[in-house]
N, C-alpha and C. Protein backbone atom coordinates (compact mmCIF):
# COMPACT_ATOMS: atom_id res chain seq x y z
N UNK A 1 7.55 -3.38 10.61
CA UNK A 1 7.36 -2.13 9.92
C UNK A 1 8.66 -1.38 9.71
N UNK A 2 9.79 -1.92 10.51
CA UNK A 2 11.13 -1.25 10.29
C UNK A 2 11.74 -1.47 8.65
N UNK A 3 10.72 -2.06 8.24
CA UNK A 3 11.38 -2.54 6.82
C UNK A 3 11.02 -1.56 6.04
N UNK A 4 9.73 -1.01 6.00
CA UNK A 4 9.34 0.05 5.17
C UNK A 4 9.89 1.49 5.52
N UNK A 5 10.69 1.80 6.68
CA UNK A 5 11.40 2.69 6.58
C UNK A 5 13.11 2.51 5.81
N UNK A 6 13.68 1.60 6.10
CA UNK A 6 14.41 1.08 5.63
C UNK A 6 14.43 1.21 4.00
N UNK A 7 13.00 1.10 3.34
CA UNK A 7 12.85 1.04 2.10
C UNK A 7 12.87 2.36 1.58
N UNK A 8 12.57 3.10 2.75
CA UNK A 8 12.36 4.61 1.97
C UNK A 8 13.50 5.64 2.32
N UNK A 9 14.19 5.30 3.78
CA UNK A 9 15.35 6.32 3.87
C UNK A 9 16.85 5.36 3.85
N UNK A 10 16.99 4.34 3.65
CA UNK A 10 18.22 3.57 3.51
C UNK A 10 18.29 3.33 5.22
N UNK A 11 19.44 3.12 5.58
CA UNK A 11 20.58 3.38 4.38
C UNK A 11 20.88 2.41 3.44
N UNK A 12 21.72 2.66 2.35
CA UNK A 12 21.74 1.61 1.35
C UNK A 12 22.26 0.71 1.46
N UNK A 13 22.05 -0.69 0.71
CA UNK A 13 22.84 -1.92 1.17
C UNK A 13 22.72 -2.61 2.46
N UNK A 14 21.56 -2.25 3.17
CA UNK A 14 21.03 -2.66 4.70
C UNK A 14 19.65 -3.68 3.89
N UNK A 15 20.23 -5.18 5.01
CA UNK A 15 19.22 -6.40 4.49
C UNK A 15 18.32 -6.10 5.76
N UNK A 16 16.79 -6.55 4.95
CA UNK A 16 15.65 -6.70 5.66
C UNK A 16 15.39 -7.85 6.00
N UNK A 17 14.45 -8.24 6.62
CA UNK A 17 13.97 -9.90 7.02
C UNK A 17 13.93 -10.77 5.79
N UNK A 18 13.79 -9.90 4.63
CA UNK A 18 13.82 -10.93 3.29
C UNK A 18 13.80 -10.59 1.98
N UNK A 19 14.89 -8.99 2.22
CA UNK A 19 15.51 -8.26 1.07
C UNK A 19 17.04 -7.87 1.34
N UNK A 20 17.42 -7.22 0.45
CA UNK A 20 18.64 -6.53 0.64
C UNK A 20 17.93 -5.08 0.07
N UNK A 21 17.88 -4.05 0.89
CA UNK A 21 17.82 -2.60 0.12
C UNK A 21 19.16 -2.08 -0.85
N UNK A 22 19.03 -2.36 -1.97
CA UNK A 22 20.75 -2.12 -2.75
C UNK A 22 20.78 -0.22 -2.86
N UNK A 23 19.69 0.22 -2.72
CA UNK A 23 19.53 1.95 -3.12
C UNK A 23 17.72 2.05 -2.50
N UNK A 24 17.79 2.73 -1.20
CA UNK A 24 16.17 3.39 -0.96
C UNK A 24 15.79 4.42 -1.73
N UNK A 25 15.04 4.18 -1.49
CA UNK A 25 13.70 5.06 -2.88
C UNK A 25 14.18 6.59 -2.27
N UNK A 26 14.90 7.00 -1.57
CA UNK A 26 15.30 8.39 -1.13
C UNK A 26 16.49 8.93 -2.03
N UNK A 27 17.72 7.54 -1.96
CA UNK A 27 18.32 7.95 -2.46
C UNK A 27 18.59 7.92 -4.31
N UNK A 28 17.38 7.32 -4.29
CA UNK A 28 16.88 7.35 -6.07
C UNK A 28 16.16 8.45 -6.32
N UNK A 29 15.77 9.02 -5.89
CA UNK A 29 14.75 10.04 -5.82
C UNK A 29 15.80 11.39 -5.73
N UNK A 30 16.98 11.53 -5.19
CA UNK A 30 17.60 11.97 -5.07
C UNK A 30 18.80 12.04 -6.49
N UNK A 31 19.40 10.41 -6.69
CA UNK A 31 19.70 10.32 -8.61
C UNK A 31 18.90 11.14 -9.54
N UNK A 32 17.29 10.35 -9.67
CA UNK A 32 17.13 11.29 -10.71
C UNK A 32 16.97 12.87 -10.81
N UNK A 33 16.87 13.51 -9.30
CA UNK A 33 17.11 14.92 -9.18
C UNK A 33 17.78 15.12 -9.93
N UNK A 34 19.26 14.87 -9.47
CA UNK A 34 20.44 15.36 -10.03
C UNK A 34 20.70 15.14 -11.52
N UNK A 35 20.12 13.92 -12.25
CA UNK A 35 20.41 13.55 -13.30
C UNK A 35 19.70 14.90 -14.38
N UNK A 36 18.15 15.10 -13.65
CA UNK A 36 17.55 15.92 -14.60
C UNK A 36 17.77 17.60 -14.33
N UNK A 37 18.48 17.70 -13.23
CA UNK A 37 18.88 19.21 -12.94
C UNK A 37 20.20 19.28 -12.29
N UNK A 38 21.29 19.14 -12.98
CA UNK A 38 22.29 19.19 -12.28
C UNK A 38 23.26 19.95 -11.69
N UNK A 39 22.23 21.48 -11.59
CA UNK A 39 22.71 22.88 -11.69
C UNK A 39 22.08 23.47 -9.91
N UNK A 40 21.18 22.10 -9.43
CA UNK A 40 20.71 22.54 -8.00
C UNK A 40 21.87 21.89 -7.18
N UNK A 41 22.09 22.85 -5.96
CA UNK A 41 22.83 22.63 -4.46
C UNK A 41 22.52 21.05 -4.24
N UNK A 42 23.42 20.51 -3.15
CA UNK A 42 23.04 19.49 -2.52
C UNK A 42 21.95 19.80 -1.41
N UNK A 43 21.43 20.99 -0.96
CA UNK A 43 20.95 21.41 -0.19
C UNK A 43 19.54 20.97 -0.79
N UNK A 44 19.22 21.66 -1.96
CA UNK A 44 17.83 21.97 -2.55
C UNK A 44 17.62 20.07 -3.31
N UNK A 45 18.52 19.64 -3.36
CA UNK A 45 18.13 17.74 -3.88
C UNK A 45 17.92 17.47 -2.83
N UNK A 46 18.45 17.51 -1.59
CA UNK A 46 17.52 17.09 -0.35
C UNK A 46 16.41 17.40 0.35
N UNK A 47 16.74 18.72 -0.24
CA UNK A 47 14.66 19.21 0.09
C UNK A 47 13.99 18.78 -0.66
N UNK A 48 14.05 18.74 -2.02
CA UNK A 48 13.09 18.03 -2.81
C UNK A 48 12.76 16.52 -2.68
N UNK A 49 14.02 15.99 -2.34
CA UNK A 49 13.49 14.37 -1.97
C UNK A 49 12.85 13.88 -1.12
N UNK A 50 13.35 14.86 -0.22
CA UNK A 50 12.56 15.10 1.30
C UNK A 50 11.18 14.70 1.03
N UNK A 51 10.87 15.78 0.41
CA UNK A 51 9.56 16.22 0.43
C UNK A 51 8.96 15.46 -1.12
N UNK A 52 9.03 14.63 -1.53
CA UNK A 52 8.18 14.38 -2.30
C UNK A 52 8.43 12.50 -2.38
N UNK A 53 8.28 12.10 -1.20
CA UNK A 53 7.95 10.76 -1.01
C UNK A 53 6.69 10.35 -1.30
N UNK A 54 7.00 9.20 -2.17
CA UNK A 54 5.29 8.69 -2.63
C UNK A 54 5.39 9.14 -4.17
N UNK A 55 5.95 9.97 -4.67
CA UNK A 55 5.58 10.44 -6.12
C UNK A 55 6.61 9.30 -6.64
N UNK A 56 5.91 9.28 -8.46
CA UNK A 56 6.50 8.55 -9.13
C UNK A 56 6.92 9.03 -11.03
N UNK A 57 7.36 8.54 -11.17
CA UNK A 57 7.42 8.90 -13.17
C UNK A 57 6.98 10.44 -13.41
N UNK A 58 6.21 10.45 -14.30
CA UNK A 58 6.03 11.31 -14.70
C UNK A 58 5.29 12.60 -13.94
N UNK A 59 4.93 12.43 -13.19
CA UNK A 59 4.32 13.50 -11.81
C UNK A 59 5.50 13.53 -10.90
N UNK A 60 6.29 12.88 -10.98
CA UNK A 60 7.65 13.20 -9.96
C UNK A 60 8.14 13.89 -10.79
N UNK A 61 8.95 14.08 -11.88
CA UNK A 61 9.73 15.07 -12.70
C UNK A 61 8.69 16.10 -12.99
N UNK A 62 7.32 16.05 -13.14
CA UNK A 62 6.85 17.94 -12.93
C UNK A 62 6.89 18.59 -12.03
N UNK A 63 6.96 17.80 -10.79
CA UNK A 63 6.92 18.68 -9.28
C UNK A 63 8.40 18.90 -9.23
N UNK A 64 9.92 18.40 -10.07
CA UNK A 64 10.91 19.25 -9.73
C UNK A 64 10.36 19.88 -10.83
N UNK A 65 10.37 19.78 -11.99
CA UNK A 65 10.06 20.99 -12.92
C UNK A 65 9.73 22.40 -12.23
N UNK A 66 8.58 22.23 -11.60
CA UNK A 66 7.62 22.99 -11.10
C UNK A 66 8.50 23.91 -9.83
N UNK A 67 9.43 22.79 -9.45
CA UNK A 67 10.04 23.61 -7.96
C UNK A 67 11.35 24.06 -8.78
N UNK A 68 12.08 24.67 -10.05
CA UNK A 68 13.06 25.00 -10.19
C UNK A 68 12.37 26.40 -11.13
N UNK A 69 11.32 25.87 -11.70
CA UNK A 69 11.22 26.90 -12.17
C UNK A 69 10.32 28.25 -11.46
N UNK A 70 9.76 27.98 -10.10
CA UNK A 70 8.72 28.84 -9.42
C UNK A 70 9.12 28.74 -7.90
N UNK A 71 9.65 27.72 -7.59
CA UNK A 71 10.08 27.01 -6.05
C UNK A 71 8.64 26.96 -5.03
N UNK A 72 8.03 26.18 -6.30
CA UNK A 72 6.56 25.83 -5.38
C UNK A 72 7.09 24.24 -4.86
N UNK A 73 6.46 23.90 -4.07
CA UNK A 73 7.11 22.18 -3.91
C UNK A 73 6.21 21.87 -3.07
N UNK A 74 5.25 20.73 -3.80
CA UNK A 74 3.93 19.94 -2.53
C UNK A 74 4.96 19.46 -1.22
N UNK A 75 4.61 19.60 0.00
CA UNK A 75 5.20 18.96 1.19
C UNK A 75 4.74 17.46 1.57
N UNK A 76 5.60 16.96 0.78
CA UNK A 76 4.93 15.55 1.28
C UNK A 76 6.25 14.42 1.76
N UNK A 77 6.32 14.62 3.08
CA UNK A 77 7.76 14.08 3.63
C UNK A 77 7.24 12.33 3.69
N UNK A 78 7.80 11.06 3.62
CA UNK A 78 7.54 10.05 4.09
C UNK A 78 6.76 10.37 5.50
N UNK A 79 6.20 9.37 5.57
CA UNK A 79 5.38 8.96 6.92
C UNK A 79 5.09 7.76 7.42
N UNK A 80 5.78 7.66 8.71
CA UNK A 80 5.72 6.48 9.30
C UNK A 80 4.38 5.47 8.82
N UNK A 81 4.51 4.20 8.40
CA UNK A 81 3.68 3.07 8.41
C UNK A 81 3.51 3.29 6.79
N UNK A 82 3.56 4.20 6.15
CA UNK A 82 2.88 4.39 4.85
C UNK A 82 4.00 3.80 4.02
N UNK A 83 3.29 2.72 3.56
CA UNK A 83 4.51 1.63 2.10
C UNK A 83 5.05 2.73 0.75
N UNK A 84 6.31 2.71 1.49
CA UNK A 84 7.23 3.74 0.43
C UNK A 84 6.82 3.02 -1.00
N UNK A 85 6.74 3.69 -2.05
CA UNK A 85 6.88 3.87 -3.73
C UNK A 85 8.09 4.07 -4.35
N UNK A 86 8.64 2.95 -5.21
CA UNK A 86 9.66 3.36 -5.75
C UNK A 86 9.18 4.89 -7.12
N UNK A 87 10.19 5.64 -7.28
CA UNK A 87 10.14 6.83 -7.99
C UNK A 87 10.09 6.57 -8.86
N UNK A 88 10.59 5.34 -9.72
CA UNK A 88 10.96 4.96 -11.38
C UNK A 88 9.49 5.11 -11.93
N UNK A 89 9.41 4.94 -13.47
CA UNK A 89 8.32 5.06 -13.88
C UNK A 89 7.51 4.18 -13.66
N UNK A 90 8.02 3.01 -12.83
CA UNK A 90 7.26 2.04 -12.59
C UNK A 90 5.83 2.37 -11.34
N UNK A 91 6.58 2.70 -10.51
CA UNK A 91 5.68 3.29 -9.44
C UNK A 91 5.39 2.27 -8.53
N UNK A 92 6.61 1.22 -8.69
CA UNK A 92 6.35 -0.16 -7.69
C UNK A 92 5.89 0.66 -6.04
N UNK A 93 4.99 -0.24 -5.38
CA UNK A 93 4.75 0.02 -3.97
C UNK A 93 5.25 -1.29 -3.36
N UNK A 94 5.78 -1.40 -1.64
CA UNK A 94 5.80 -2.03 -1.12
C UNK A 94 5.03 -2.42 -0.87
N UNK A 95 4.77 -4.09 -0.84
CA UNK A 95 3.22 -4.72 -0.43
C UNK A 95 3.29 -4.66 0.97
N UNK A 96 1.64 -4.83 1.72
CA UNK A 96 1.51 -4.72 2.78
C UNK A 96 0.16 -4.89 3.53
N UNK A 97 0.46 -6.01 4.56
CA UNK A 97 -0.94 -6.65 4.74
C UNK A 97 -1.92 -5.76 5.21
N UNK A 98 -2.96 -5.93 5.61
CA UNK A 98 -3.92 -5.02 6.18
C UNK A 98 -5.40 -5.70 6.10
N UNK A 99 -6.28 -5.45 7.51
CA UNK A 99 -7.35 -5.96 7.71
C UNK A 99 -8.60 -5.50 6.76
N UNK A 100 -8.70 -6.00 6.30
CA UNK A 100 -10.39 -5.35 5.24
C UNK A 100 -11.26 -4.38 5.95
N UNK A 101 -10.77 -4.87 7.38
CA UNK A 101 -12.83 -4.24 8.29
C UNK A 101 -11.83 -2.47 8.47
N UNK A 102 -10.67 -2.69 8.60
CA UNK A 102 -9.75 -1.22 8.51
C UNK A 102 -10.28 0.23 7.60
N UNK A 103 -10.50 -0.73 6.55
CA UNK A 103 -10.79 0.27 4.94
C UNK A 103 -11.64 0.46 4.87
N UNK A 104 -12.59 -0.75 5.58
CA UNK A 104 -14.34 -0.46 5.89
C UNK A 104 -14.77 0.69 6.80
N UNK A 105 -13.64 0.67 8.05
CA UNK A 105 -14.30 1.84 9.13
C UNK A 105 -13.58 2.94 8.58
N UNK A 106 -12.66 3.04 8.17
CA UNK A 106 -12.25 4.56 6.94
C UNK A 106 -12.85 4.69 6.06
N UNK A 107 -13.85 4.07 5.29
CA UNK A 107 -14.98 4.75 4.56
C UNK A 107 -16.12 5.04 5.11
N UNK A 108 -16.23 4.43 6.77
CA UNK A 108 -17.18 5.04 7.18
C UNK A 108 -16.86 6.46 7.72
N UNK A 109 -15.89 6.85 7.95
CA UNK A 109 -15.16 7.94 8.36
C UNK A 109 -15.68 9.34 7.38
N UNK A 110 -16.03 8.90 6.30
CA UNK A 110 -15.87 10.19 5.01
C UNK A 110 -17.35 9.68 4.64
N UNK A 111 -18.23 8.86 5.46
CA UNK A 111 -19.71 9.15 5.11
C UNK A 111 -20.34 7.65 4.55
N UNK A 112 -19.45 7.00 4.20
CA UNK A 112 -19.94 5.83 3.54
C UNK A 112 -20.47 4.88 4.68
N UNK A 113 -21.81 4.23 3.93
CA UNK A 113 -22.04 3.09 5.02
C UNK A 113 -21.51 1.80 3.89
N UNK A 114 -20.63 1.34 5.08
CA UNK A 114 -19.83 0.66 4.03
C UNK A 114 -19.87 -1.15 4.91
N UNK A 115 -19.48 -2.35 4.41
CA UNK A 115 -19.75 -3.52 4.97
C UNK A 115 -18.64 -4.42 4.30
N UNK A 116 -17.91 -5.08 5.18
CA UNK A 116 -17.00 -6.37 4.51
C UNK A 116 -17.65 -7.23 4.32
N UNK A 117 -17.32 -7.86 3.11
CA UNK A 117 -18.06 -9.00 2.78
C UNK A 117 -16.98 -10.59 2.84
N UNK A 118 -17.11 -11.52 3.24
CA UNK A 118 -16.20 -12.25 3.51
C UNK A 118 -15.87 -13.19 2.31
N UNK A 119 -14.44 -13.12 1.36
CA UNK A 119 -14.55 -13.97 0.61
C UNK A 119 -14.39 -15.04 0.57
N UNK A 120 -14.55 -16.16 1.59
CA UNK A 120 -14.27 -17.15 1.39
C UNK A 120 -15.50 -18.35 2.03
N UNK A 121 -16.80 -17.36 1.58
CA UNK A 121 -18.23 -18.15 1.62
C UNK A 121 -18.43 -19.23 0.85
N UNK A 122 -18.55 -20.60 0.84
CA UNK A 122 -18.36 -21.93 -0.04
C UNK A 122 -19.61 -21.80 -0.68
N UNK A 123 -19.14 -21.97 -2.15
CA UNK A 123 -20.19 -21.96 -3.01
C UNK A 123 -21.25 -22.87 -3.59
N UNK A 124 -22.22 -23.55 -3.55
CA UNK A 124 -22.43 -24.94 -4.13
C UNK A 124 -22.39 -25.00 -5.43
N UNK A 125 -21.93 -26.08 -6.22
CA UNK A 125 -21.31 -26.41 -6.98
C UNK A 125 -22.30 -27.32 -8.02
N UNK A 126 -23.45 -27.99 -7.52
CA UNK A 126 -24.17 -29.07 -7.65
C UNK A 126 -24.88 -29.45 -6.27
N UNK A 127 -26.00 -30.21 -7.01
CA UNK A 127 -27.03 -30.61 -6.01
C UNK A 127 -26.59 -32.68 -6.21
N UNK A 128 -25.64 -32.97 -6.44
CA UNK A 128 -25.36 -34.66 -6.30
C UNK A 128 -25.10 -34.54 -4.81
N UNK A 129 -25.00 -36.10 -4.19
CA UNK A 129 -24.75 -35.96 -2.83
C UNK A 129 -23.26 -35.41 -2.47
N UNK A 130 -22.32 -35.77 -3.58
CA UNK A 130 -21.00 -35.23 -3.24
C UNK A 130 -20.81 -33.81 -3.40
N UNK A 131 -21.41 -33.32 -3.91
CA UNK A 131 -21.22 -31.69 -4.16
C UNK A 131 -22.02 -31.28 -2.82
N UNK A 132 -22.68 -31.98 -2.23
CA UNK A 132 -23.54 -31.57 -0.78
C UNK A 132 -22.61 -31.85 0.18
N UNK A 133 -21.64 -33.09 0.48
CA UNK A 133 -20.98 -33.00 1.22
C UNK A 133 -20.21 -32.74 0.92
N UNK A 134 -19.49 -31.88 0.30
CA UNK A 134 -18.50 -31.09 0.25
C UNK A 134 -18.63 -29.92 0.14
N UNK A 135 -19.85 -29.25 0.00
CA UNK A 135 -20.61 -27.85 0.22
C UNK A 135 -20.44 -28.01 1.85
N UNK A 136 -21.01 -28.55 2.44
CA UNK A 136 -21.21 -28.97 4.05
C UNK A 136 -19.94 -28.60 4.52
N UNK A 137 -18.94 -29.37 4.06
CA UNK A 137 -17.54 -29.46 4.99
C UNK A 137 -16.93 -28.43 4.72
N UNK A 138 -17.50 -27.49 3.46
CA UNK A 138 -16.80 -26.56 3.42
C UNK A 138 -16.87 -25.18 4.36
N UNK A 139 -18.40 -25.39 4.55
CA UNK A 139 -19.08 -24.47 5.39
C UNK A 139 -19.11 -24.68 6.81
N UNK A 140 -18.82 -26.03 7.13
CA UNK A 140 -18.37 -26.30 8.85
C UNK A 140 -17.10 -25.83 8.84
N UNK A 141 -16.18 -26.09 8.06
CA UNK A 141 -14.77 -25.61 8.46
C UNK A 141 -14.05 -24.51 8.24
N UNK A 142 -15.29 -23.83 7.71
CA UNK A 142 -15.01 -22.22 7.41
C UNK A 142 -15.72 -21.03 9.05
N UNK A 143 -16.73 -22.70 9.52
CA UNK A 143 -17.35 -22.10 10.67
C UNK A 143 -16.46 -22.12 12.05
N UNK A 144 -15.62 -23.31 11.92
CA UNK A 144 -14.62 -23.86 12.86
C UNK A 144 -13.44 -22.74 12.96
N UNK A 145 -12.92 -22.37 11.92
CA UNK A 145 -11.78 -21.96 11.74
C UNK A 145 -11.92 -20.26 12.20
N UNK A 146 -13.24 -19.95 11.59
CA UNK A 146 -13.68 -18.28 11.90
C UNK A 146 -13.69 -18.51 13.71
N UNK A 147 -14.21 -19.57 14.02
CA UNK A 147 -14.30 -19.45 15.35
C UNK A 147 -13.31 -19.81 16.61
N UNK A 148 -12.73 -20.36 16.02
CA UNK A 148 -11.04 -20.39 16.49
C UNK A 148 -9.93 -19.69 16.68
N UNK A 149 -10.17 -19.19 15.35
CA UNK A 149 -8.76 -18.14 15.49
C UNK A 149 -9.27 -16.79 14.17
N UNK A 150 -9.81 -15.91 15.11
CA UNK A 150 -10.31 -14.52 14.77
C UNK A 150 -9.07 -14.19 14.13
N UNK A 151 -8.20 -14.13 14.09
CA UNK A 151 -6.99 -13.50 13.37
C UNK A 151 -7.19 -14.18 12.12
N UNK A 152 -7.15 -15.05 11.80
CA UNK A 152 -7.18 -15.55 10.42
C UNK A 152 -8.60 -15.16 9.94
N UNK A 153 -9.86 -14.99 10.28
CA UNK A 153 -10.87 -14.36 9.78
C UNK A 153 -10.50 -13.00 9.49
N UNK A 154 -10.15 -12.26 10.33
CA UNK A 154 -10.08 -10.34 10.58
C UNK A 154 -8.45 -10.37 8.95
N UNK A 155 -7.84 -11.33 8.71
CA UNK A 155 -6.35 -11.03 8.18
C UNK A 155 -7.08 -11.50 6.84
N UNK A 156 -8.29 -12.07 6.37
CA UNK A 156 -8.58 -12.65 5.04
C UNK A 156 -8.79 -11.89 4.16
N UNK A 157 -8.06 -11.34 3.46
CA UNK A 157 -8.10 -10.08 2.44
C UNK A 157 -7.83 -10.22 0.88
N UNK A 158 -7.55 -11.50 0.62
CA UNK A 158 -7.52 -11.92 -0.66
C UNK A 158 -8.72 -11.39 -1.15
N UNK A 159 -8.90 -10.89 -2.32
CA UNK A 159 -9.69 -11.09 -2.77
C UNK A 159 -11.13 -10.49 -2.11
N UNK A 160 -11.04 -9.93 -1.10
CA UNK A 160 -12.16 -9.38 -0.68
C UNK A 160 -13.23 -8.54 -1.27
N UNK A 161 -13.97 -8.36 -0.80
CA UNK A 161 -15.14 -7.39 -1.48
C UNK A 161 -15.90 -6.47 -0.51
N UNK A 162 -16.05 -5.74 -0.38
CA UNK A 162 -15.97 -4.36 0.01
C UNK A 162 -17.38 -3.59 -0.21
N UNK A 163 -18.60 -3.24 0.24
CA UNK A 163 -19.84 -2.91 -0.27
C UNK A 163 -19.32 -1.48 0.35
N UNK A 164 -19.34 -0.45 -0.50
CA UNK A 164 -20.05 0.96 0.14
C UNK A 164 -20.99 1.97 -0.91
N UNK A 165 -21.60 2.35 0.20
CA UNK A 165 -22.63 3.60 -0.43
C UNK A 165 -22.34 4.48 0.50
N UNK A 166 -22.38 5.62 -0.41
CA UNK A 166 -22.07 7.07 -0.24
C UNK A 166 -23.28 7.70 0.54
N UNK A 167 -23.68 7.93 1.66
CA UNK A 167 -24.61 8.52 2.43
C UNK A 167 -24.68 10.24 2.18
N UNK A 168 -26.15 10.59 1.41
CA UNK A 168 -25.91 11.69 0.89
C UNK A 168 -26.57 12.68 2.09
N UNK A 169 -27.55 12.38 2.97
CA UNK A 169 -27.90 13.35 4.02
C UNK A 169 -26.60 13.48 5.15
């Protein structure tokens, strides 16, 4: 996880396990400050960058808009674990693994009864004998493997699917 800080406060030109950071999203965030207002302190480009980790394109240049012309400014400093956003209009995010049943018990959190569904249930294909044994082997070794090594079941997130309903009482 030291990488995603790395990504968001530099310093610059510091290699990760399997990047080089050439400029963190802080100190870009900090460029286009200056590029589009070049009349603020070094003081006030660091509060603003500070504070507006996670924004991107076109909602990043209204919140300085917004803070030069009124000095309102959302507080939103980076935060540990959370995959920094590059600022460009692109709005690239750092990828980042995460367990499905995670997102499941955080929607149960806000009311949802919510359920992981596992994607990698073998489908049958045909009723010939080869489409049976290979329906079979697919489903023993999906049974073997879940039961072996829980980490590779709990980490299967490709592609997942996700059931929730909104619990209205």
């Amino acid at each position: 996880m030291v990488f995603l800080l790395v990504w968001e406060n530099g310093p610059d030109g510091v290699r990760t396990d399997r990047d080089i950071v050439n400029k963190c999203y802080s100190s870009r965030r900090k460029d286009i400050i200056r590029e589009k207002h070049s009349l603020l302190n070094e003081n006030q480009v660091d509060f603003i960058a500070h504070n507006t980790s996670g924004l991107w394109g076109h909602y990043f240049e209204e919140v300085i808009e917004r803070y030069v012309r009124s000095g309102e400014l959302i507080r939103r400093p980076y935060r540990k674990g959370i995959c920094p956003t590059n600022p460009s209009t692109s709005g690239v995010v750092i990828e980042k693994a995460f367990y499905p049943q995670q997102l499941e018990f955080l929607l149960q959190e806000y009311g949802f009864k919510s359920q992981f569904i596992n994607p990698y249930k073998p489908v049958l294909k045909g009723y010939s004998p080869i489409c049976l044994l290979k329906y079979a082997y697919k489903l023993m070794r999906q049974s073997v493997r879940s039961f072996l090594n829980k980490e590779w079941y709990l980490s299967a997130n490709h592609n997942f699917q996700l059931l929730a309903i909104k619990d209205l009482l």
